[in-house]
PDB file of N, CA and C in Angstrom:
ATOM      1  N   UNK A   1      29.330  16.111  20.046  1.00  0.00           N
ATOM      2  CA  UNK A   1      27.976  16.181  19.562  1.00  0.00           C
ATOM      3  C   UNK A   1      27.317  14.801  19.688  1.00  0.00           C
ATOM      4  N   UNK A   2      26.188  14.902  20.381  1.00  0.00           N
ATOM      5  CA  UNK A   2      25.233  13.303  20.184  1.00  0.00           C
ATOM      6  C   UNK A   2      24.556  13.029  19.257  1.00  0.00           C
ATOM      7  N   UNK A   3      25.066  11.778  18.703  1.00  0.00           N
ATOM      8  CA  UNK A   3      24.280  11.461  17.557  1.00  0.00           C
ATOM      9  C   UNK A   3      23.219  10.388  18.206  1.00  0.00           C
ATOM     10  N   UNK A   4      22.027  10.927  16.915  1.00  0.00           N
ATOM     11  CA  UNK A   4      20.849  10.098  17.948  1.00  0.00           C
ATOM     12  C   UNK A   4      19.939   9.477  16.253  1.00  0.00           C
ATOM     13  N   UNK A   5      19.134   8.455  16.351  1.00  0.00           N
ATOM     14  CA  UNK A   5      18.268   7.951  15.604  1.00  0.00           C
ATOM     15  C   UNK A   5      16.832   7.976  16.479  1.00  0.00           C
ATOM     16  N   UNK A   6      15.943   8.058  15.250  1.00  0.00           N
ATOM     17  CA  UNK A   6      14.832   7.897  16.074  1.00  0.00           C
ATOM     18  C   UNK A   6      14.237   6.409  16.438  1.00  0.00           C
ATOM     19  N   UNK A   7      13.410   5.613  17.291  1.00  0.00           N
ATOM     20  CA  UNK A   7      13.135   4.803  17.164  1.00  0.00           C
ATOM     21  C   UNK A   7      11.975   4.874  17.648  1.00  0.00           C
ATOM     22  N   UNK A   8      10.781   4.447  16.426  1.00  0.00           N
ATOM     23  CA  UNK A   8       9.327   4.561  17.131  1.00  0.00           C
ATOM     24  C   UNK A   8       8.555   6.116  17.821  1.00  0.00           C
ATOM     25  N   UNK A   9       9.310   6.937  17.288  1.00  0.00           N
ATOM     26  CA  UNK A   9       9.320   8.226  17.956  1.00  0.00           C
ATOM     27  C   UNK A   9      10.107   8.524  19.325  1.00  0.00           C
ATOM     28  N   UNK A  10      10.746   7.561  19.636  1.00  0.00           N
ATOM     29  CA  UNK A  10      11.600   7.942  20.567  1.00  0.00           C
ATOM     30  C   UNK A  10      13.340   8.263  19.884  1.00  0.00           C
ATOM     31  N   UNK A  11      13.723   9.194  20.603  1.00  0.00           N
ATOM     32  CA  UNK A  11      15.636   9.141  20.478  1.00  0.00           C
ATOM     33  C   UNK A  11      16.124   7.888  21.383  1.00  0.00           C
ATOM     34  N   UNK A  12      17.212   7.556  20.485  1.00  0.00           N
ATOM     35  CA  UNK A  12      17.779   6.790  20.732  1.00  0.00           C
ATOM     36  C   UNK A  12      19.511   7.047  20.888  1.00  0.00           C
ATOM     37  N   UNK A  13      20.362   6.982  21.615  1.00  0.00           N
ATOM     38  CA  UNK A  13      21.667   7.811  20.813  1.00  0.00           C
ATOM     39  C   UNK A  13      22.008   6.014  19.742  1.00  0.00           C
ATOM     40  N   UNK A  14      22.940   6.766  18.932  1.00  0.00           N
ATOM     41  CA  UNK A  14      23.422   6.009  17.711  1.00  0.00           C
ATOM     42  C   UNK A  14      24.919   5.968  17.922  1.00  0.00           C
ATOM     43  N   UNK A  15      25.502   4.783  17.435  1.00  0.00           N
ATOM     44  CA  UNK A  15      26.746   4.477  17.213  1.00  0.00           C
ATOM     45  C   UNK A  15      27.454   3.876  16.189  1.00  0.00           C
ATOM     46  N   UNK A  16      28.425   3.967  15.546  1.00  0.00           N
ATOM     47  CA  UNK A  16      29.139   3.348  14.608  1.00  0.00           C
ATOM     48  C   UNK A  16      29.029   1.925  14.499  1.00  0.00           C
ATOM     49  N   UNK A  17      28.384   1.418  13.281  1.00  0.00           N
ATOM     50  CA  UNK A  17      28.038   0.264  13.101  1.00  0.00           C
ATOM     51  C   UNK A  17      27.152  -0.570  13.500  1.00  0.00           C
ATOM     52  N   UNK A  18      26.331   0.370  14.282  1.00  0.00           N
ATOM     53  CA  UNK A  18      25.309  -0.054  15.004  1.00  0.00           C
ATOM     54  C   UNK A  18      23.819  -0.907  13.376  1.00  0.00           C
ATOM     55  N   UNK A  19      23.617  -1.842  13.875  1.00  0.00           N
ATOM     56  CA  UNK A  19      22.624  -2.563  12.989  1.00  0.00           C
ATOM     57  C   UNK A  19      20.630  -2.540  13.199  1.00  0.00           C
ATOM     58  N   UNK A  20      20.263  -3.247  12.353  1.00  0.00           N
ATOM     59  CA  UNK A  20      18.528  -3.543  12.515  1.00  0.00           C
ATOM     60  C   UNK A  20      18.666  -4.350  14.066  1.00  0.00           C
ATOM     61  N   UNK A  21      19.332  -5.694  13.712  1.00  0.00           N
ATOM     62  CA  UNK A  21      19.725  -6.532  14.985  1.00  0.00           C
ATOM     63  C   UNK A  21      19.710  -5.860  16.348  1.00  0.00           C
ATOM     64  N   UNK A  22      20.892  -4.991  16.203  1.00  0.00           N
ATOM     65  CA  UNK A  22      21.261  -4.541  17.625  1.00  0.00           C
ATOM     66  C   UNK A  22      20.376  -3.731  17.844  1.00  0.00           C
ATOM     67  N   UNK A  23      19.487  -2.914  17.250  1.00  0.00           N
ATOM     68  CA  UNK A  23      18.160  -2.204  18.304  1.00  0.00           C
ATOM     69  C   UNK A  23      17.137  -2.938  18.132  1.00  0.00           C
ATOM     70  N   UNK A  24      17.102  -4.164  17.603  1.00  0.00           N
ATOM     71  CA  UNK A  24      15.757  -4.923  18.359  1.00  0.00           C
ATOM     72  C   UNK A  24      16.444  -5.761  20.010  1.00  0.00           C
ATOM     73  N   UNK A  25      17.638  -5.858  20.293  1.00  0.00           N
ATOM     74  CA  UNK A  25      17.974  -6.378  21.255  1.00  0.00           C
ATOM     75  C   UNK A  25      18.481  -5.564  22.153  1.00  0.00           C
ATOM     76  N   UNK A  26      18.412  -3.946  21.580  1.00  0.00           N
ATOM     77  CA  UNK A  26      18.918  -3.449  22.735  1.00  0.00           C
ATOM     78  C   UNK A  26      17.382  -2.901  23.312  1.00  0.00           C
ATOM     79  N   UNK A  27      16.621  -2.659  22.657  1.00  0.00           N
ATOM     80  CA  UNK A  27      15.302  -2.342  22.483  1.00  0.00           C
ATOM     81  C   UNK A  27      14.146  -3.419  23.540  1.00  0.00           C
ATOM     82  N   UNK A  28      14.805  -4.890  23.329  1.00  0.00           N
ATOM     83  CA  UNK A  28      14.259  -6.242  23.941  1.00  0.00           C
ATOM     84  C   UNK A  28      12.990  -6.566  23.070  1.00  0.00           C
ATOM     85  N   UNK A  29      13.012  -5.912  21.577  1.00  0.00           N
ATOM     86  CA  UNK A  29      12.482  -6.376  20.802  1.00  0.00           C
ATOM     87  C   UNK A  29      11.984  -7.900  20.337  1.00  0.00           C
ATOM     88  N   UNK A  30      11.061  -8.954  21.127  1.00  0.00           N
ATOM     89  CA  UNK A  30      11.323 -10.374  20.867  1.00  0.00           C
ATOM     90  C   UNK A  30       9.957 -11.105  19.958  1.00  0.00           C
ATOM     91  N   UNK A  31       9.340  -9.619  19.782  1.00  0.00           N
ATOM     92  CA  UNK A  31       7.657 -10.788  18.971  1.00  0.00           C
ATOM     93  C   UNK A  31       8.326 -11.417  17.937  1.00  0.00           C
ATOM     94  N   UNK A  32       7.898 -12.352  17.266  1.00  0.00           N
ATOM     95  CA  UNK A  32       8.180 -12.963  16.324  1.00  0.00           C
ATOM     96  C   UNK A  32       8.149 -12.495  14.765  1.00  0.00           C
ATOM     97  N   UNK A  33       6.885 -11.692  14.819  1.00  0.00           N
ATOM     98  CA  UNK A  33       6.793 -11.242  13.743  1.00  0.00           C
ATOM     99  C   UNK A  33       6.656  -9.556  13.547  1.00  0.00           C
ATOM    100  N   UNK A  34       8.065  -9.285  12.831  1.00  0.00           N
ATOM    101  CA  UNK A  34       8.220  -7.508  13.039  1.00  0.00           C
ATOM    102  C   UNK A  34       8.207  -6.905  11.436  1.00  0.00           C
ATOM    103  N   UNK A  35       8.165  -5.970  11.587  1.00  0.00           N
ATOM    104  CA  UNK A  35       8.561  -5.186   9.845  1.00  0.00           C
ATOM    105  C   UNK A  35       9.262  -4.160  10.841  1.00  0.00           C
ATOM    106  N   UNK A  36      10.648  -4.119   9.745  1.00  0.00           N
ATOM    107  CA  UNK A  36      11.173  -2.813  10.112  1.00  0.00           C
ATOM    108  C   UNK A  36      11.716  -2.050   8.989  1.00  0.00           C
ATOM    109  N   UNK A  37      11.286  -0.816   9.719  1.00  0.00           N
ATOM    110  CA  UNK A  37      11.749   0.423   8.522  1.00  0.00           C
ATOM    111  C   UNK A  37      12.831   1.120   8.970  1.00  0.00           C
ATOM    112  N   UNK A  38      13.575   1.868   7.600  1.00  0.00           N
ATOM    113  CA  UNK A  38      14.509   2.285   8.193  1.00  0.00           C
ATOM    114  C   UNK A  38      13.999   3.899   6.759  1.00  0.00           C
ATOM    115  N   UNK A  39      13.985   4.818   7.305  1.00  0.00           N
ATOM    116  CA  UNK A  39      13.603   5.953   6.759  1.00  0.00           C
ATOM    117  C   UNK A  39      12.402   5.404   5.726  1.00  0.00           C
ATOM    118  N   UNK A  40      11.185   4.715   5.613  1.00  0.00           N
ATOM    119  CA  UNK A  40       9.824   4.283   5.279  1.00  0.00           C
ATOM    120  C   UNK A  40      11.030   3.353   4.187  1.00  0.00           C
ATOM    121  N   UNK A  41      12.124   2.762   4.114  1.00  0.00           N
ATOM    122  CA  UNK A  41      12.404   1.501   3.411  1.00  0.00           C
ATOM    123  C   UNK A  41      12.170   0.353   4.184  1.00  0.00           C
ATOM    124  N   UNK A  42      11.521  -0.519   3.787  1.00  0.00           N
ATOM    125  CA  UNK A  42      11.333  -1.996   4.597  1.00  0.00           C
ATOM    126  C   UNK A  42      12.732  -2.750   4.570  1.00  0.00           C
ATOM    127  N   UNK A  43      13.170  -3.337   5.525  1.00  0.00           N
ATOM    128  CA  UNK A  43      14.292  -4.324   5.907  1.00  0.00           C
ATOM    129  C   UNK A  43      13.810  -5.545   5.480  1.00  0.00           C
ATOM    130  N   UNK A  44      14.392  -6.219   4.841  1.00  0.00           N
ATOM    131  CA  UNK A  44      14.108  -7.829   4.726  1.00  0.00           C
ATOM    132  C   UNK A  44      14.298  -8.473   6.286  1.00  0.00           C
ATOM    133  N   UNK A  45      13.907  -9.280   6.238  1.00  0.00           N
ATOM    134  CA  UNK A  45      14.399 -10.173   7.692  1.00  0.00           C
ATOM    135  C   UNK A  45      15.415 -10.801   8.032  1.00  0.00           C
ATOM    136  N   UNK A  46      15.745 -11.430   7.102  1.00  0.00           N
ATOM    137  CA  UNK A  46      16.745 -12.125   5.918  1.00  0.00           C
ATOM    138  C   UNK A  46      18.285 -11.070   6.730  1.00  0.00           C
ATOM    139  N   UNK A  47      18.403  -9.910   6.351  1.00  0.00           N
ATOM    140  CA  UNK A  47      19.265  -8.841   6.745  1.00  0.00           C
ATOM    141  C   UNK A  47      19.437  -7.998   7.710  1.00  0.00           C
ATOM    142  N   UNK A  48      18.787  -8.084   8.862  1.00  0.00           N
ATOM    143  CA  UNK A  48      18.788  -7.601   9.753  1.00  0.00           C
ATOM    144  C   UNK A  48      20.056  -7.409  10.925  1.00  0.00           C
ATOM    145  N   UNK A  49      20.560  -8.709  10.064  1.00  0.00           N
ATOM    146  CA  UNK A  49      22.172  -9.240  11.278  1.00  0.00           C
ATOM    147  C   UNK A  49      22.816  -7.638  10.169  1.00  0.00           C
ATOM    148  N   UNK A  50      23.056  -7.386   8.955  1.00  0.00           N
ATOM    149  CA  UNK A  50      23.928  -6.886   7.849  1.00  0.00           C
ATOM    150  C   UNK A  50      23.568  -5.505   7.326  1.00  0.00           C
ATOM    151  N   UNK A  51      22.149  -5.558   7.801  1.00  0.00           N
ATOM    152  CA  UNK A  51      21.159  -3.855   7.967  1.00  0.00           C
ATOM    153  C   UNK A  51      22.179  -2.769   8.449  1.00  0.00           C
ATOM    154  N   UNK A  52      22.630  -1.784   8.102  1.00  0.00           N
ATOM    155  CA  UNK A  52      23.331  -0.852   9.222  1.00  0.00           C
ATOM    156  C   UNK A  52      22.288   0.309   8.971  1.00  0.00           C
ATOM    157  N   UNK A  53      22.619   0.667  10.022  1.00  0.00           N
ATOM    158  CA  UNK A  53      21.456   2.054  10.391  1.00  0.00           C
ATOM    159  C   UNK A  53      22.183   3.560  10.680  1.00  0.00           C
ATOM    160  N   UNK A  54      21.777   4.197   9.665  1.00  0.00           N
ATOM    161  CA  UNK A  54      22.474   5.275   9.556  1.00  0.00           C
ATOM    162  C   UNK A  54      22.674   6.503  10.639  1.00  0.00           C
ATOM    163  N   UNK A  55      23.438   7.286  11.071  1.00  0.00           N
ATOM    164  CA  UNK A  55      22.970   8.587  11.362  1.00  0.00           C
ATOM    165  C   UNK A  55      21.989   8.964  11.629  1.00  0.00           C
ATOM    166  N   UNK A  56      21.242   9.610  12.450  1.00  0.00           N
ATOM    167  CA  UNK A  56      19.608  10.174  11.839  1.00  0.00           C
ATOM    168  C   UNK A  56      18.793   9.868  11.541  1.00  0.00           C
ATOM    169  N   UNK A  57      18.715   8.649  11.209  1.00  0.00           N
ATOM    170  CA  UNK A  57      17.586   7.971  10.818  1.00  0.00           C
ATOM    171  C   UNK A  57      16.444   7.684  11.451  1.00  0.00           C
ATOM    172  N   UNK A  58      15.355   7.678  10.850  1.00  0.00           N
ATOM    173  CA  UNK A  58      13.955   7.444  11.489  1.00  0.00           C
ATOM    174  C   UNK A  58      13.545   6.027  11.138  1.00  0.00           C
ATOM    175  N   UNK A  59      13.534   4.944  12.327  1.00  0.00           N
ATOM    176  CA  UNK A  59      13.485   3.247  12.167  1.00  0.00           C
ATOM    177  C   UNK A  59      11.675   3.267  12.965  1.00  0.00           C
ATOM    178  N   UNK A  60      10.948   2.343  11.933  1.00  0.00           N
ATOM    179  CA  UNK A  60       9.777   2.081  12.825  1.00  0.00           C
ATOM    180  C   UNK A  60       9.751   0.625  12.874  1.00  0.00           C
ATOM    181  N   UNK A  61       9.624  -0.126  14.091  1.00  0.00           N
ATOM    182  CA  UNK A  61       9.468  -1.542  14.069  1.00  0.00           C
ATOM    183  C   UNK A  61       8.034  -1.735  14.201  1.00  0.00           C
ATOM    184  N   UNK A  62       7.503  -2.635  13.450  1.00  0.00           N
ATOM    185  CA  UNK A  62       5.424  -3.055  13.798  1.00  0.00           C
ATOM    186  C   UNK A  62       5.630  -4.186  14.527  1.00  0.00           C
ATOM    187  N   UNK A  63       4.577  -4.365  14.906  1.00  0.00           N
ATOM    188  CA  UNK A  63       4.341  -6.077  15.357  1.00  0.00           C
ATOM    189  C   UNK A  63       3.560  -6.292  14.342  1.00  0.00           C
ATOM    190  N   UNK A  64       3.274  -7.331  13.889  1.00  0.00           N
ATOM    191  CA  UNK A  64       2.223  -7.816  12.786  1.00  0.00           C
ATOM    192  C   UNK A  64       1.385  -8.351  14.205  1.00  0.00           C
ATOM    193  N   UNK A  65       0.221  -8.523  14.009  1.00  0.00           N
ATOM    194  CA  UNK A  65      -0.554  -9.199  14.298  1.00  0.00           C
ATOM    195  C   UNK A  65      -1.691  -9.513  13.148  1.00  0.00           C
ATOM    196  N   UNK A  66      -2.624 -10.769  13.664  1.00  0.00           N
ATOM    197  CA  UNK A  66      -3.798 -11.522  12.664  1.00  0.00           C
ATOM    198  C   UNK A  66      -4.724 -11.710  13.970  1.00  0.00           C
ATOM    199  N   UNK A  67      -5.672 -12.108  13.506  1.00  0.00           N
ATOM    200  CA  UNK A  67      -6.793 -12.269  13.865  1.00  0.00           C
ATOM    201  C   UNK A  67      -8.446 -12.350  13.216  1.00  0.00           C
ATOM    202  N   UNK A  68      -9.452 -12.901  14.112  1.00  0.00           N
ATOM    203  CA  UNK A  68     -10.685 -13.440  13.571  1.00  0.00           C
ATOM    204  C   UNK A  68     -11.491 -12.965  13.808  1.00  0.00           C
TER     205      UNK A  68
END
């Protein structure tokens, strides 16, 4: 059976121990400034190396942006 997470509305397949970290790099996730969710809970930034991402789960990464 494939296990899959969503990411951003896309499937993704999922793996054991897989982290926040490892799908912003498998992803090539590099803006500087992200929020990520993991089922509408916010991730600290702080935890992202220690984040694990479950099963099934629905992850949304933002870009922040600012402007004038």
């Amino acid at each position: 059976m494939r296990r899959v997470i969503t990411v951003n509305g896309e499937p993704v397949e999922w793996r054991e121990g897989m982290t926040v970290r490892d799908i912003l790099r498998e992803r090539k996730y590099s803006f500087p400034l992200l929020i990520v969710r993991i089922d509408g809970r916010l991730v600290e930034r702080t935890a992202y190396d220690s984040t694990p991402v479950p099963d099934g789960s629905e992850v949304d990464v933002l870009h922040l942006m600012s402007g004038g």
